[in-house]
C-alpha atoms as a PDB file:
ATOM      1  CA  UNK A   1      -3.506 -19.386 -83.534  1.00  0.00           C
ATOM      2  CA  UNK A   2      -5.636 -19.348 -80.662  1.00  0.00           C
ATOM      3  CA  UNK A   3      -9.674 -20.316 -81.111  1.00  0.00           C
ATOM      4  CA  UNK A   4     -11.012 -16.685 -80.748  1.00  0.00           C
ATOM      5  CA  UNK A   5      -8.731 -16.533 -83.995  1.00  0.00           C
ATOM      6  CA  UNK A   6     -10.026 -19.269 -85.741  1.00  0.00           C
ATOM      7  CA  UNK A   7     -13.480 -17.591 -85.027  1.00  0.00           C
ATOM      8  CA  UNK A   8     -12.624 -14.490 -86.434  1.00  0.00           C
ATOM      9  CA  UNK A   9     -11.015 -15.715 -89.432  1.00  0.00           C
ATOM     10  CA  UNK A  10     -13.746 -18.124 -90.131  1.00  0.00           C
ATOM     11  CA  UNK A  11     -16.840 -15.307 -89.642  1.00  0.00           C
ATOM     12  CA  UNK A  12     -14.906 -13.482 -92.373  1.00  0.00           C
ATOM     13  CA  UNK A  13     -14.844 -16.415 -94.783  1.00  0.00           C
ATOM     14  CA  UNK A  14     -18.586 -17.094 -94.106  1.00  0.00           C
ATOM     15  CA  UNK A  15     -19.235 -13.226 -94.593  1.00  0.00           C
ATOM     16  CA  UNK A  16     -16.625 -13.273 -97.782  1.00  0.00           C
ATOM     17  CA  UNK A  17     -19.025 -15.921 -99.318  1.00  0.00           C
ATOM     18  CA  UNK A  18     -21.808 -14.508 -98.692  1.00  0.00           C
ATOM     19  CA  UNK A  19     -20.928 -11.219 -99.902  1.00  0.00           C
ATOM     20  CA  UNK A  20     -20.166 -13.108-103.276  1.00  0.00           C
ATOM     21  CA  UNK A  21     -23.319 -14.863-103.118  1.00  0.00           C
ATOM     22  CA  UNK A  22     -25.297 -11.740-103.005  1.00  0.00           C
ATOM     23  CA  UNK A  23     -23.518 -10.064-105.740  1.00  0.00           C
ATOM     24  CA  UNK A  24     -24.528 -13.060-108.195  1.00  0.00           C
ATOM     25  CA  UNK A  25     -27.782 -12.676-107.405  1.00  0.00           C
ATOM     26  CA  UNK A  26     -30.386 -12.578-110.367  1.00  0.00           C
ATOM     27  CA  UNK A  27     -32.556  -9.218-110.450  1.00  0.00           C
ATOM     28  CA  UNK A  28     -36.357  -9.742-109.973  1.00  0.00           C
ATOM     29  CA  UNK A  29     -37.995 -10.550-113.227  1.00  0.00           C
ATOM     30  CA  UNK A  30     -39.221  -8.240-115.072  1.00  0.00           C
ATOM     31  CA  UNK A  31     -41.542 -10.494-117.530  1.00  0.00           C
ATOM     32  CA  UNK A  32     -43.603 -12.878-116.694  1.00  0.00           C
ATOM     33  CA  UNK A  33     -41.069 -15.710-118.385  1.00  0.00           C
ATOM     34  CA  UNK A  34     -37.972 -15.666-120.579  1.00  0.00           C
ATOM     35  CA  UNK A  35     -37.483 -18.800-122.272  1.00  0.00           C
ATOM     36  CA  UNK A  36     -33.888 -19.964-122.682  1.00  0.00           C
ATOM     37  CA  UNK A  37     -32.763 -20.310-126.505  1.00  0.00           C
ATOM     38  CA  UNK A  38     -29.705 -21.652-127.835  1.00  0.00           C
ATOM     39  CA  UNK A  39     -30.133 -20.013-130.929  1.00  0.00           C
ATOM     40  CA  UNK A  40     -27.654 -17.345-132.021  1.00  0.00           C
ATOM     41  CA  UNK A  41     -29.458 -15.477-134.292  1.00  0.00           C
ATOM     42  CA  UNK A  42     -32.571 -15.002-132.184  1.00  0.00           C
ATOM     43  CA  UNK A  43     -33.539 -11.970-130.884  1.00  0.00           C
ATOM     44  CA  UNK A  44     -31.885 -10.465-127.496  1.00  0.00           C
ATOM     45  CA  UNK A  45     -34.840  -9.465-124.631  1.00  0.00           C
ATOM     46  CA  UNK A  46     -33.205  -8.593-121.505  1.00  0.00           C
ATOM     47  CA  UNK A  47     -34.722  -8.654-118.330  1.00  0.00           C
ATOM     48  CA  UNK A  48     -35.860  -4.321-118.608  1.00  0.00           C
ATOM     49  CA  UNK A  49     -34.992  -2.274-121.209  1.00  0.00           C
ATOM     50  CA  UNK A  50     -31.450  -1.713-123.366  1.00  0.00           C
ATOM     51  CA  UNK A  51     -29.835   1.270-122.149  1.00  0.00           C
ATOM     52  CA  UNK A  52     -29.773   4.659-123.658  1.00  0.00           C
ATOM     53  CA  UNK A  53     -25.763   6.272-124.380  1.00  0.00           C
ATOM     54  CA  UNK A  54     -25.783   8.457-120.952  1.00  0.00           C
ATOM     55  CA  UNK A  55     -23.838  10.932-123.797  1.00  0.00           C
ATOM     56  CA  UNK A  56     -27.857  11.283-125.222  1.00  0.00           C
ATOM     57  CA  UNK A  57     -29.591  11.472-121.810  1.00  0.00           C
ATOM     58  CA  UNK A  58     -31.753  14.874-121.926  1.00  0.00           C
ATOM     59  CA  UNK A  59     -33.978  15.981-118.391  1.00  0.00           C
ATOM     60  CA  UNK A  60     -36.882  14.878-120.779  1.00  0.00           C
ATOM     61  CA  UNK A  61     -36.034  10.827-120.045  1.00  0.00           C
ATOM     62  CA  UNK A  62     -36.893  11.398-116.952  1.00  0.00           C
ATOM     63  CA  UNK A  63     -39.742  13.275-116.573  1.00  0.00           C
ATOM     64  CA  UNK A  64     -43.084  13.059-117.579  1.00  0.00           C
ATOM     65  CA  UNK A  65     -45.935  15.384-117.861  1.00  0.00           C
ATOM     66  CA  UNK A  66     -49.280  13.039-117.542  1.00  0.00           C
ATOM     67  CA  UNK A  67     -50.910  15.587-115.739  1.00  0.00           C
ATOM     68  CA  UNK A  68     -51.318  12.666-112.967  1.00  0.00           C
ATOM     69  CA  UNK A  69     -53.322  15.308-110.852  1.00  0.00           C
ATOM     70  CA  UNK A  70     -56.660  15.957-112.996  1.00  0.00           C
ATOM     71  CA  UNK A  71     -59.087  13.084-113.144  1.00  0.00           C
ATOM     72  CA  UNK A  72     -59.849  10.658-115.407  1.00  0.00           C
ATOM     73  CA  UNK A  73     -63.024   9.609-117.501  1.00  0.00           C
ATOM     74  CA  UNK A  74     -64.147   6.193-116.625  1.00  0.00           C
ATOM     75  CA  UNK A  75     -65.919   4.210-119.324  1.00  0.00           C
ATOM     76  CA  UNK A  76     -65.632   0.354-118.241  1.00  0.00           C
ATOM     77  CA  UNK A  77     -68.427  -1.484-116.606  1.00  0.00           C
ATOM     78  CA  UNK A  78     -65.995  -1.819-113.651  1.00  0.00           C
ATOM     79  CA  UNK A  79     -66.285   2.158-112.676  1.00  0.00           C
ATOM     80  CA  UNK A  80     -62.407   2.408-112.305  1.00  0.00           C
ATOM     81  CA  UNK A  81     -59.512   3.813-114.254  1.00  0.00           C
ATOM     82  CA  UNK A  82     -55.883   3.092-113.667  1.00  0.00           C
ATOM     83  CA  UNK A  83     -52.795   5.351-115.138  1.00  0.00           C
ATOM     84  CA  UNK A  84     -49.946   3.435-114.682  1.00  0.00           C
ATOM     85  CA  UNK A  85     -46.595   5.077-115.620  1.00  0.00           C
ATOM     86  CA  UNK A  86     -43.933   2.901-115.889  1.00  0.00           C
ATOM     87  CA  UNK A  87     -41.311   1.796-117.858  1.00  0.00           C
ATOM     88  CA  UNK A  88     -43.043   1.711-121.576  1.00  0.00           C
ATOM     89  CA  UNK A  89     -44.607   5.311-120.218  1.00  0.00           C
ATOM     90  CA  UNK A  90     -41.177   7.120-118.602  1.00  0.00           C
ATOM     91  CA  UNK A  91     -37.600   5.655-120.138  1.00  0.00           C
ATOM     92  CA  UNK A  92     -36.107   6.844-116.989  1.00  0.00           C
ATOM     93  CA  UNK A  93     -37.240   4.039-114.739  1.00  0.00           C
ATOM     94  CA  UNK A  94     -35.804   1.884-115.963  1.00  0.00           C
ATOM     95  CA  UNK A  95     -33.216  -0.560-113.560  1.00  0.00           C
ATOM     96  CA  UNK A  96     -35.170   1.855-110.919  1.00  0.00           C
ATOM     97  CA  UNK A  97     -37.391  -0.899-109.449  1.00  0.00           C
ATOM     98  CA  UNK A  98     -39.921   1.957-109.194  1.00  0.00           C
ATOM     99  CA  UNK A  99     -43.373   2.864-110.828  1.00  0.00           C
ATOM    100  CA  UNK A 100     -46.394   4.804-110.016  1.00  0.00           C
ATOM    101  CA  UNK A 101     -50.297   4.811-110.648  1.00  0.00           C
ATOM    102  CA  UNK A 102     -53.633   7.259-110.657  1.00  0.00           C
ATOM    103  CA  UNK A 103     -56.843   5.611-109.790  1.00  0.00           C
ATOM    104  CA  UNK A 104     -59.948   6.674-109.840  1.00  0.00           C
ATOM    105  CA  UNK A 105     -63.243   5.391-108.966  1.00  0.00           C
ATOM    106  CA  UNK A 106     -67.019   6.215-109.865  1.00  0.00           C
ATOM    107  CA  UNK A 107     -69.277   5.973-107.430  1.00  0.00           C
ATOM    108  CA  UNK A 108     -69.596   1.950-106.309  1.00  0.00           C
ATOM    109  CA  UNK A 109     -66.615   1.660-108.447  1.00  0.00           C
ATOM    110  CA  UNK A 110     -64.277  -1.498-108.389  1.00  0.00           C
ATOM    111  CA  UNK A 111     -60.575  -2.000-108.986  1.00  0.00           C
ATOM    112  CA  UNK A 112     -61.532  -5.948-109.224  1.00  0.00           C
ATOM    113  CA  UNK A 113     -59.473  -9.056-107.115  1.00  0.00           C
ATOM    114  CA  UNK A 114     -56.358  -8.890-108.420  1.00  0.00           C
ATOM    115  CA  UNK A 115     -52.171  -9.134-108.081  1.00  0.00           C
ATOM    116  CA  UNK A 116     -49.091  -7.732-109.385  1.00  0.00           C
ATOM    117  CA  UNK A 117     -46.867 -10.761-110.050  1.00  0.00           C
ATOM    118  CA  UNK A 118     -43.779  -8.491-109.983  1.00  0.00           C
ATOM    119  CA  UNK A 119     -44.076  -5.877-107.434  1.00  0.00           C
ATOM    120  CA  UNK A 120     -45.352  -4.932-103.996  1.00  0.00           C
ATOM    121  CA  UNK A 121     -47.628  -1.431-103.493  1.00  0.00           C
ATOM    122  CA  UNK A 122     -48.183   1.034-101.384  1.00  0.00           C
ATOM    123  CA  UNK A 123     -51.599   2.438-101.785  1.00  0.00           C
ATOM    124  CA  UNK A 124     -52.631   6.158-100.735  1.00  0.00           C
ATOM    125  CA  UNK A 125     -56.163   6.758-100.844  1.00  0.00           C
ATOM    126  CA  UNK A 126     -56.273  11.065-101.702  1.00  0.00           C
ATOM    127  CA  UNK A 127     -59.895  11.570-102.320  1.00  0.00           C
ATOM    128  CA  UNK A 128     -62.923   9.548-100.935  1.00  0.00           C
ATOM    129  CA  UNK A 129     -63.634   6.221 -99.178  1.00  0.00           C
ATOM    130  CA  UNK A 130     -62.705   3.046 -99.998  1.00  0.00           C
ATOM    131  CA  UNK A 131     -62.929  -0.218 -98.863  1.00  0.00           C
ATOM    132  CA  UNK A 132     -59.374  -2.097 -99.319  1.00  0.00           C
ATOM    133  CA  UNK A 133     -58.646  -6.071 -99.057  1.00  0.00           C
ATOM    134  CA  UNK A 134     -56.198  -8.424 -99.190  1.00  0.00           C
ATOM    135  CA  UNK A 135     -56.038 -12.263 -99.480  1.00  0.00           C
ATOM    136  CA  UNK A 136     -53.454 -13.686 -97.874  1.00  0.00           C
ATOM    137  CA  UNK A 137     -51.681 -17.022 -99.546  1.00  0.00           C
ATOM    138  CA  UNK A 138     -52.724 -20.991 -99.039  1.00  0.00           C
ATOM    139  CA  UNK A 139     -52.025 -21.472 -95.131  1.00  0.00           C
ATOM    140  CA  UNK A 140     -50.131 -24.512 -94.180  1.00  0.00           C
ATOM    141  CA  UNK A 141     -53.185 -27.093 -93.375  1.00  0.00           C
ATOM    142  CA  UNK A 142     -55.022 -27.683 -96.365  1.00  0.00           C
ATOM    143  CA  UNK A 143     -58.376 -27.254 -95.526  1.00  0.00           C
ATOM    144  CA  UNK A 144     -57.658 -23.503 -93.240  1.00  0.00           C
ATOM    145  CA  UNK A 145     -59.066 -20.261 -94.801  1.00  0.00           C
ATOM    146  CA  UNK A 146     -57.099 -17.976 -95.924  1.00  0.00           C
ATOM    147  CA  UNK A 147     -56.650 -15.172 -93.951  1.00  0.00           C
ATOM    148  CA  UNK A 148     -58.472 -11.917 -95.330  1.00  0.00           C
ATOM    149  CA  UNK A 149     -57.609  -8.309 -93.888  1.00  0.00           C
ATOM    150  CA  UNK A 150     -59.764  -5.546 -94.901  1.00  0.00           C
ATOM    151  CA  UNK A 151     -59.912  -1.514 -93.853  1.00  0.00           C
ATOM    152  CA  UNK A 152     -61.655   1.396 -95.039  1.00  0.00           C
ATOM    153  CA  UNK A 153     -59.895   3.653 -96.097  1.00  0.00           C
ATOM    154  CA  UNK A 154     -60.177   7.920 -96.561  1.00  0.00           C
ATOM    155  CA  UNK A 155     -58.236  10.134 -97.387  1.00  0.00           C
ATOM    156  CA  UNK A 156     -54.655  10.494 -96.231  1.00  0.00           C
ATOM    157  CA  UNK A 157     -55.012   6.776 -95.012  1.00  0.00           C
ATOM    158  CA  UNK A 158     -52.195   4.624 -96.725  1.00  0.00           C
ATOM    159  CA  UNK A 159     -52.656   0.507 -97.211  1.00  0.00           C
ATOM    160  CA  UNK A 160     -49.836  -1.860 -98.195  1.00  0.00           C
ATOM    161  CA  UNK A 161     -50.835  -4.728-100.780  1.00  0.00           C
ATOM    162  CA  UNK A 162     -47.390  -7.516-100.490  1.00  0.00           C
ATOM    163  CA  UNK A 163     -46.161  -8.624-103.636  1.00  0.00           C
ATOM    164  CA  UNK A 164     -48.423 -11.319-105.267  1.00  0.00           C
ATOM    165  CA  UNK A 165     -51.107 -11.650-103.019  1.00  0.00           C
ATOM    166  CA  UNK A 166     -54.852 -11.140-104.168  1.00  0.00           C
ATOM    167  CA  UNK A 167     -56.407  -7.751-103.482  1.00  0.00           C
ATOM    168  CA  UNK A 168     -59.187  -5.130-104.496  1.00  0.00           C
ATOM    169  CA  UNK A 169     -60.305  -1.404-103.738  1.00  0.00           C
ATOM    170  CA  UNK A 170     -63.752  -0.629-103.924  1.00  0.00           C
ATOM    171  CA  UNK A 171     -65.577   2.944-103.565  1.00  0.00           C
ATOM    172  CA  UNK A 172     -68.048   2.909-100.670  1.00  0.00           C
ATOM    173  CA  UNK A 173     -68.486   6.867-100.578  1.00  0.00           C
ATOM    174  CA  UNK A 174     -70.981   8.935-101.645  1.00  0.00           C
ATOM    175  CA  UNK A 175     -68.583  10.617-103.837  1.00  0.00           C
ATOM    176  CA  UNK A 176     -65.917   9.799-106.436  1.00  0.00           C
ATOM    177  CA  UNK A 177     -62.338   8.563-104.938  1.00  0.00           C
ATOM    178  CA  UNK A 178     -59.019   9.496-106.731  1.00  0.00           C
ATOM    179  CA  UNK A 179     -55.865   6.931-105.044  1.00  0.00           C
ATOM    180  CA  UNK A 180     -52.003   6.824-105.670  1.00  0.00           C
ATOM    181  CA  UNK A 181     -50.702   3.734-105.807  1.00  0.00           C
ATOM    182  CA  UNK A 182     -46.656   3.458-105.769  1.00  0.00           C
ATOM    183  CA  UNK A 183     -44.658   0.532-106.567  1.00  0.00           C
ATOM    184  CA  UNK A 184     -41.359  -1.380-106.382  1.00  0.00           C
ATOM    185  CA  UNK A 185     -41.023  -2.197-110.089  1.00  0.00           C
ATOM    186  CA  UNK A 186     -40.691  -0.479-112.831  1.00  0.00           C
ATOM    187  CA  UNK A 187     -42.894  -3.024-114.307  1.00  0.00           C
ATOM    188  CA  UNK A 188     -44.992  -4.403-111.441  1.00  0.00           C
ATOM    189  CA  UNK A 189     -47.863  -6.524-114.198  1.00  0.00           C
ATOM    190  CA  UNK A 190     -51.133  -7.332-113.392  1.00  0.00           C
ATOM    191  CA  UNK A 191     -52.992 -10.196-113.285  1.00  0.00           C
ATOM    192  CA  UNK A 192     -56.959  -9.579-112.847  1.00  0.00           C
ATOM    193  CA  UNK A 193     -58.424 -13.015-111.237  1.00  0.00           C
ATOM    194  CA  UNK A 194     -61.993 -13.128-112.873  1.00  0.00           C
ATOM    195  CA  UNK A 195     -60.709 -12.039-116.510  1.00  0.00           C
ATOM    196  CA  UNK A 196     -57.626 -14.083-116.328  1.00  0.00           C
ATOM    197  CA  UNK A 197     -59.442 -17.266-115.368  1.00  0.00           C
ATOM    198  CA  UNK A 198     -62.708 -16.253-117.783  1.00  0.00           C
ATOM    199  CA  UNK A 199     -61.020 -14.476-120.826  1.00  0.00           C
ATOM    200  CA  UNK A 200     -58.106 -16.753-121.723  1.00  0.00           C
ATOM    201  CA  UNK A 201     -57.357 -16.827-125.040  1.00  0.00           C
ATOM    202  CA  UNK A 202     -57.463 -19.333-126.291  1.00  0.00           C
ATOM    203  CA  UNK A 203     -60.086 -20.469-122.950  1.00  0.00           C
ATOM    204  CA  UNK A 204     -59.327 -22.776-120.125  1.00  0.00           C
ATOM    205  CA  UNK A 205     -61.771 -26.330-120.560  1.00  0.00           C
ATOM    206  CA  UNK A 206     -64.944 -25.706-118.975  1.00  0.00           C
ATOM    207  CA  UNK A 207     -64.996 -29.228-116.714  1.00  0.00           C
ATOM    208  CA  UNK A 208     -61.490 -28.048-115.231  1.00  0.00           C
ATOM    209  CA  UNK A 209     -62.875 -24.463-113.826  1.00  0.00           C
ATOM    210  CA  UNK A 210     -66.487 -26.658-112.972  1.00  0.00           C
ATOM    211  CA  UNK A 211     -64.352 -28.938-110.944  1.00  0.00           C
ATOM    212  CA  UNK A 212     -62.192 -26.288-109.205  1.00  0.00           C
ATOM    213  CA  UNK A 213     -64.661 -23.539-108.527  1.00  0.00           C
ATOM    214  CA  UNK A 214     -66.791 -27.319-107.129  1.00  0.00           C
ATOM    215  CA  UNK A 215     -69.963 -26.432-109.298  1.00  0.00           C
ATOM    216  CA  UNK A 216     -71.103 -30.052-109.479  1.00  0.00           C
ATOM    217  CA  UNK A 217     -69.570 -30.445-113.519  1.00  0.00           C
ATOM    218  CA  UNK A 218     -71.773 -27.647-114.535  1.00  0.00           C
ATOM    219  CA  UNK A 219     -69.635 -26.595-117.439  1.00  0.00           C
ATOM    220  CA  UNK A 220     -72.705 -24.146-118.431  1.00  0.00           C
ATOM    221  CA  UNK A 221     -72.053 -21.991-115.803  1.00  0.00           C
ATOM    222  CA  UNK A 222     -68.371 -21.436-116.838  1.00  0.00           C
ATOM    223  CA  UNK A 223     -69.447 -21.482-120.265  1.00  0.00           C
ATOM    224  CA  UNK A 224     -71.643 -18.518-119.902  1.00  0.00           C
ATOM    225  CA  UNK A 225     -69.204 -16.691-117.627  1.00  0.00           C
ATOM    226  CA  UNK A 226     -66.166 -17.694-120.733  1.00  0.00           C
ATOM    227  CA  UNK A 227     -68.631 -15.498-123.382  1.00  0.00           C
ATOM    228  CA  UNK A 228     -68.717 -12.566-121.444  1.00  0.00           C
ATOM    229  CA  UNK A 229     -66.839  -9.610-122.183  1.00  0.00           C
ATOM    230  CA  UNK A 230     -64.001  -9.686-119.830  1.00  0.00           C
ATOM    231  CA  UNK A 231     -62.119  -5.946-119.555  1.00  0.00           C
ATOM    232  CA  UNK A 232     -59.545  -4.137-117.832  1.00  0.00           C
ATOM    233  CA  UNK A 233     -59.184  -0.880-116.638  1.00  0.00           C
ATOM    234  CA  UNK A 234     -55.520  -0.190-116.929  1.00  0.00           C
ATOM    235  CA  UNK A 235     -55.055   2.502-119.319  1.00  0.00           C
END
């Protein structure tokens, strides 16, 4: 066999394990841990949801009527409301990698610094204006900035938020602002930075946060921020 053969033969084998490697690959998460047990008789929890018979399947697993298009009443201190449907809300999207999500906003209303640990978004603004960032991740020399990118946004303008990385939407407007935001999870999670680091349960020691936030050990400052009321706004 000639070389051009050998090349040929050996960009198949490369492509033949690759193909194999891909089709072991582990599906994103969709929790944010499972623990391995070695314990027979525990209880099963698979990465999404047990499937249904497709025998019992009826158009009503996969639809939903949430009646996504009238507004919402907002009653936290935050002046925004989130509607997420997703896999707990609509059976059907389940092993879709695919959820969706009203917001609306008060006037001055926040959706606060957060991320979605499993999921990126795509984030249409449909009434109003609002003012959209995103924090990008640690760059490589330890004492850069990381980067922020910010836009405001009205209606029919669309922003993308990557998977995992720290952002916010906040109404600027002189009106209230409705949003979509779509994403590609069925269970995308949500970590809110201020509550997470201030609500813990049970809470994080005040001289860590002191020392890491570099408030010169003052542990009263975290404690006061640790007795607040910390909410959400995901309904």
């Amino acid at each position: 066999m000639n070389s051009s053969g050998v090349q040929v033969l050996l960009f198949f084998a490369i492509l033949t394990i690759a193909s194999l490697s891909v089709e072991a690959y582990d599906p994103a998460p969709l929790q944010d841990f499972c623990i391995a047990v070695n314990d027979t008789e525990a209880a099963v929890f698979v990465n999404g949801k047990i499937c249904k018979d497709p025998k019992s399947v009826t158009a009503d697993d996969f639809y939903y009527a949430g009646g996504l298009n009238e507004s919402r009443q907002v009653t936290n201190p935050l002046g925004s409301k989130i509607t997420l449907v997703y896999d707990e809300i609509l059976s059907g999207l389940n092993t879709q990698g695919v959820a969706i999500a009203r917001l609306d906003f008060d006037l001055e209303g926040l959706n606060p610094p957060h991320l979605h640990p499993r999921g990126a978004e795509i984030f249409l603004v449909l009434e109003g204006t609002l003012y959209a960032g995103l924090i990008n991740s640690n760059p490589a020399d330890p004492n850069g900035k990381n980067p922020f990118f910010a836009k405001i946004l009205n209606a029919g303008d669309i922003f993308v938020f990557p998977r995992g990385m720290i952002h916010f939407q906040y109404n600027i407007g002189k009106t209230k602002a409705v949003a979509i935001a779509a994403f590609n999870s069925q269970n995308p999670g949500v970590m809110t930075i201020a509550k997470s680091i201030f609500g813990s349960e049970p809470s994080v020691p005040p001289h860590i946060l002191a020392k890491a936030f570099q408030l010169d050990d003052d542990d009263k400052l975290v404690e006061h921020l640790q007795s607040l009321t910390w909410t959400g706004n995901v309904n």
